[in-house]
Protein backbone atom coordinates (compact mmCIF):
# COMPACT_ATOMS: atom_id res chain seq x y z
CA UNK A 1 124.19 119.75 229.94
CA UNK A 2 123.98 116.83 227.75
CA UNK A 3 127.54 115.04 227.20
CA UNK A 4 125.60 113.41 223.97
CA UNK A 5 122.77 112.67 222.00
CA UNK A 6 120.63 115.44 219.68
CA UNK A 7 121.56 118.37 221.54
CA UNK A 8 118.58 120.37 219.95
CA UNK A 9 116.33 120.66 223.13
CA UNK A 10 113.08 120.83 221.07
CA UNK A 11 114.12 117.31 218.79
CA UNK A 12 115.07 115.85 222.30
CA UNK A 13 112.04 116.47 224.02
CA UNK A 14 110.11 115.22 221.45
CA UNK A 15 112.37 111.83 220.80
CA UNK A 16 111.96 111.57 224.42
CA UNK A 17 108.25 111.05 223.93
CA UNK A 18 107.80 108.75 221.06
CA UNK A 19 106.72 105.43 221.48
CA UNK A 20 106.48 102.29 219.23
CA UNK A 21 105.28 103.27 215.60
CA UNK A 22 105.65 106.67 215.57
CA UNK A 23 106.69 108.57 213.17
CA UNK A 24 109.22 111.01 212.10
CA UNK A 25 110.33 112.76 208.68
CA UNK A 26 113.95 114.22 207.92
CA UNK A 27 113.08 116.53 205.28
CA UNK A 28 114.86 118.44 202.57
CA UNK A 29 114.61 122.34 202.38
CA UNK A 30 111.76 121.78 199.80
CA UNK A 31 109.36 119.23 201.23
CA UNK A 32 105.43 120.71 202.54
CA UNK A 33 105.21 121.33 206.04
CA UNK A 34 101.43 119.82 206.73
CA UNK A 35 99.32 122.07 208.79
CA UNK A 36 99.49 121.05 212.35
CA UNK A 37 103.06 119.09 212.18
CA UNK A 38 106.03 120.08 214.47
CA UNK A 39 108.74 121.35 212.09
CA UNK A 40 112.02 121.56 213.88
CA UNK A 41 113.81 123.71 211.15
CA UNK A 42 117.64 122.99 211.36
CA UNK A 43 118.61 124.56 207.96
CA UNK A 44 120.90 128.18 208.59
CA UNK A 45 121.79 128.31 204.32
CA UNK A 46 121.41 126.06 201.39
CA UNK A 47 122.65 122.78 201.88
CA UNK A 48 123.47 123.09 205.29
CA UNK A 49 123.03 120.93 207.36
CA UNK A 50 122.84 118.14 204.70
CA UNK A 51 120.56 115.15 205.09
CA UNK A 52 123.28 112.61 205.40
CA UNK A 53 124.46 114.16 208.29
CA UNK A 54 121.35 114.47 209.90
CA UNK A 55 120.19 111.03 209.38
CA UNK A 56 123.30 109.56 210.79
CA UNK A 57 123.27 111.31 214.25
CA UNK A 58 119.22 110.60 214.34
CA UNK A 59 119.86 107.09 214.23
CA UNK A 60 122.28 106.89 217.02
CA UNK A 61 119.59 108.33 219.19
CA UNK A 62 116.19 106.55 217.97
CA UNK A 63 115.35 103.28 217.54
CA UNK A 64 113.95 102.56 213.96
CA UNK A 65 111.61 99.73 212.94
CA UNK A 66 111.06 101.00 209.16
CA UNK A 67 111.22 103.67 206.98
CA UNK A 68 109.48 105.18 204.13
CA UNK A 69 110.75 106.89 200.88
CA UNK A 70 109.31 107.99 198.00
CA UNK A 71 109.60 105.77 195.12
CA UNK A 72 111.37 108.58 192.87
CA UNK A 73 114.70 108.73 194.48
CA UNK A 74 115.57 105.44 193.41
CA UNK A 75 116.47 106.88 189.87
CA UNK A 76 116.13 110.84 190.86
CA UNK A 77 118.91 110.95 193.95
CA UNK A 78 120.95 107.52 193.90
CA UNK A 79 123.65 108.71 195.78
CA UNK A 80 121.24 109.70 198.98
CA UNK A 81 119.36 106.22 198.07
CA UNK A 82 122.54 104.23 198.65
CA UNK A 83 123.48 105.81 201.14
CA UNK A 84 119.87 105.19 203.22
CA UNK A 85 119.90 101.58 202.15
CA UNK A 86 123.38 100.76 203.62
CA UNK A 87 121.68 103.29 207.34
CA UNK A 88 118.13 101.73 207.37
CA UNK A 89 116.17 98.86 206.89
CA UNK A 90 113.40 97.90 206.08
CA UNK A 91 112.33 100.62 203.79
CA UNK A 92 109.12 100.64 202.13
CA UNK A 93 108.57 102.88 199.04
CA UNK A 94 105.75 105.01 198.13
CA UNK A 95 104.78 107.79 195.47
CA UNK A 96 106.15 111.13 196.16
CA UNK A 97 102.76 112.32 196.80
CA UNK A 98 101.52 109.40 198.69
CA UNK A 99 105.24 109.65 201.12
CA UNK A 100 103.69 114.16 201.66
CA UNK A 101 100.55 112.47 202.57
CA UNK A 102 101.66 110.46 204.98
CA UNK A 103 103.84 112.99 206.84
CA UNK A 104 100.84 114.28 207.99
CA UNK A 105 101.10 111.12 210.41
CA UNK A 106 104.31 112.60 211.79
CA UNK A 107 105.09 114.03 215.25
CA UNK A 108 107.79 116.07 213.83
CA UNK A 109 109.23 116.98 210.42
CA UNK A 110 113.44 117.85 210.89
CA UNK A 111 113.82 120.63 207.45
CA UNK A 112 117.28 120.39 206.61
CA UNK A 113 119.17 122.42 203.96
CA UNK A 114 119.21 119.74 201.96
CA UNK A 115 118.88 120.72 198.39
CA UNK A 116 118.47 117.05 196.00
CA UNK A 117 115.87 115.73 194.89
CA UNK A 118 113.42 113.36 196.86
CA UNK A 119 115.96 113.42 200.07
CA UNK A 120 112.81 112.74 202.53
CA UNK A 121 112.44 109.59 205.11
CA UNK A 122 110.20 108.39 206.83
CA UNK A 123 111.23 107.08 210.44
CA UNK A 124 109.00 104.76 212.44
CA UNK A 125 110.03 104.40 216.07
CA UNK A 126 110.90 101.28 217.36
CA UNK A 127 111.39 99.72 220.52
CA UNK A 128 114.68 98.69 222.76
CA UNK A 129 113.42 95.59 224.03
């Protein structure tokens, strides 16, 4: 058994495969699931488990290089903004529609319980070397 690390034996597998640039989304409970994306759903009731959480234990397992938000939150969700800013950077910002475009692109979309607005990001894998 794992001593530590995402315990979640699907989200492990798949971390275990990315390689640089690829892409993953950490979701709230209301984001589209594209056809044809891995969705690793991790919500059991309304905002639980919360994004914050989520997003901090992801990046002590993944490298990131970037990440993507929608544009919105900045004014819509400032509290899960500031919090991402002082987690990740760089951070590039896109419309809300453009950002449920581009998950397409994603190996996996993590659905949290999440319930504020525009509480989505983009993660683009990195390398450790």
């Amino acid at each position: 058994m794992k001593k530590q690390g995402i315990l979640n034996r699907e989200l492990a597998g798949i971390f275990a495969r990315l390689g640089h640039t690829d892409k993953i989304v950490i979701a709230d409970c209301g984001l589209p699931i594209p056809e044809g994306v891995t969705c690793i759903d991790l919500a059991y009731k309304l905002g639980e488990p919360g994004f914050k959480a989520i997003l901090e234990t992801v990046l002590q397992d993944l490298e990131v290089e970037h990440s993507y938000l929608a544009e919105e939150i900045k004014v819509a969700n400032e509290t899960i903004h500031s919090f991402i800013l002082k987690n990740v950077e760089p951070v590039t910002y896109l419309t809300h529609e453009q950002f449920k475009q581009m998950s397409s692109e994603a190996k996996v979309i993590i659905r949290t319980g999440e319930m504020t607005p525009y509480a989505n990001i983009m993660l683009q894998s990195g390398v450790i070397f």
